[in-house]
Protein backbone atom coordinates (compact mmCIF):
# COMPACT_ATOMS: atom_id res chain seq x y z
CA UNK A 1 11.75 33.37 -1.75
CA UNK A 2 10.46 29.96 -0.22
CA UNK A 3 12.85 28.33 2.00
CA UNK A 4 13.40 24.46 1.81
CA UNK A 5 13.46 21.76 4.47
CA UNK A 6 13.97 18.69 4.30
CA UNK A 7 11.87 16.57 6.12
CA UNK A 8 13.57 12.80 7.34
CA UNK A 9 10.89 10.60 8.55
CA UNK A 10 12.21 6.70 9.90
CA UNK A 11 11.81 3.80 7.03
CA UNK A 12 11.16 0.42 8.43
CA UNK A 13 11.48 -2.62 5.69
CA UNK A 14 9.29 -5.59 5.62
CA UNK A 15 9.80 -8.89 3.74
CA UNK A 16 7.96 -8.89 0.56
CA UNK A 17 7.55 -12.91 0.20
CA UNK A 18 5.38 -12.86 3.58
CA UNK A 19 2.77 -10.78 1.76
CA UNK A 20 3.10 -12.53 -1.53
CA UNK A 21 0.40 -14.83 -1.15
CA UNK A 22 -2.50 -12.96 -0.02
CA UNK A 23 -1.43 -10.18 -2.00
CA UNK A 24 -1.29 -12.41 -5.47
CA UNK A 25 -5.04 -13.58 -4.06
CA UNK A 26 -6.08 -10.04 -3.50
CA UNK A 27 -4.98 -8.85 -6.93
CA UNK A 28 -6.75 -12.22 -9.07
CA UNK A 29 -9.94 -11.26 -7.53
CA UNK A 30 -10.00 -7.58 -7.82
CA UNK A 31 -7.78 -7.56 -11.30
CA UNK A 32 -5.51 -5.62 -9.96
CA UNK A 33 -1.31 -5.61 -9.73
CA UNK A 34 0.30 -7.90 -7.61
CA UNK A 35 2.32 -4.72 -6.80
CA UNK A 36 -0.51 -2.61 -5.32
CA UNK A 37 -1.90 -5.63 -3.40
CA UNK A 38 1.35 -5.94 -1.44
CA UNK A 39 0.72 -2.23 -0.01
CA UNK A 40 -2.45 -3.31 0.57
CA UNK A 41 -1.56 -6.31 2.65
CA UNK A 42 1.12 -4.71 4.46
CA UNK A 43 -1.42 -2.37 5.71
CA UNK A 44 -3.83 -4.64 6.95
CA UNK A 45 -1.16 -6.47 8.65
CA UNK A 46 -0.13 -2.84 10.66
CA UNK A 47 -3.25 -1.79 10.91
CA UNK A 48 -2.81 1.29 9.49
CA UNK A 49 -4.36 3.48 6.85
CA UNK A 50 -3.78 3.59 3.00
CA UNK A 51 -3.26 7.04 1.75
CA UNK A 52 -3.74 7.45 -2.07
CA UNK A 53 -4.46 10.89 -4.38
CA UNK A 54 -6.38 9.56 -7.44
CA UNK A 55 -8.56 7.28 -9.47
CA UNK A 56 -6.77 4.36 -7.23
CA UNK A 57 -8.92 5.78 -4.24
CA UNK A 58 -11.72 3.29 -5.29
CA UNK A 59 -9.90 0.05 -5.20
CA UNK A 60 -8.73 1.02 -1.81
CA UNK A 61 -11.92 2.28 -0.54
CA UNK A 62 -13.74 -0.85 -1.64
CA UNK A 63 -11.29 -3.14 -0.06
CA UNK A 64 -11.78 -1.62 3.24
């Protein structure tokens, strides 16, 4: 019998509109959704690392 947890990590918000721009010029260049760009813009500005299982790996990887 597997036993479930339930794991509650912290969620931190961050305005949308101050990515908008670079994310709407990130995704006319590559072709790709305004929607993924914004991730991908919010990481840059953390510095962080982008995480991804899938064919998406590629845009990511290329961006970087």
């Amino acid at each position: 019998m597997r036993s479930s947890k339930t794991c509650y990590l912290p969620v931190r918000l961050y305005p949308w509109q101050d990515l908008l721009l670079e994310a709407n010029d990130i995704a006319h260049t590559t072709y790709r959704s305004v929607y993924d760009c914004l991730y991908l813009v919010l990481v840059r500005q953390l510095e962080g690392t982008v995480v991804t299982v899938g064919q998406e790996n590629e845009f990511f990887g290329k961006l970087f």
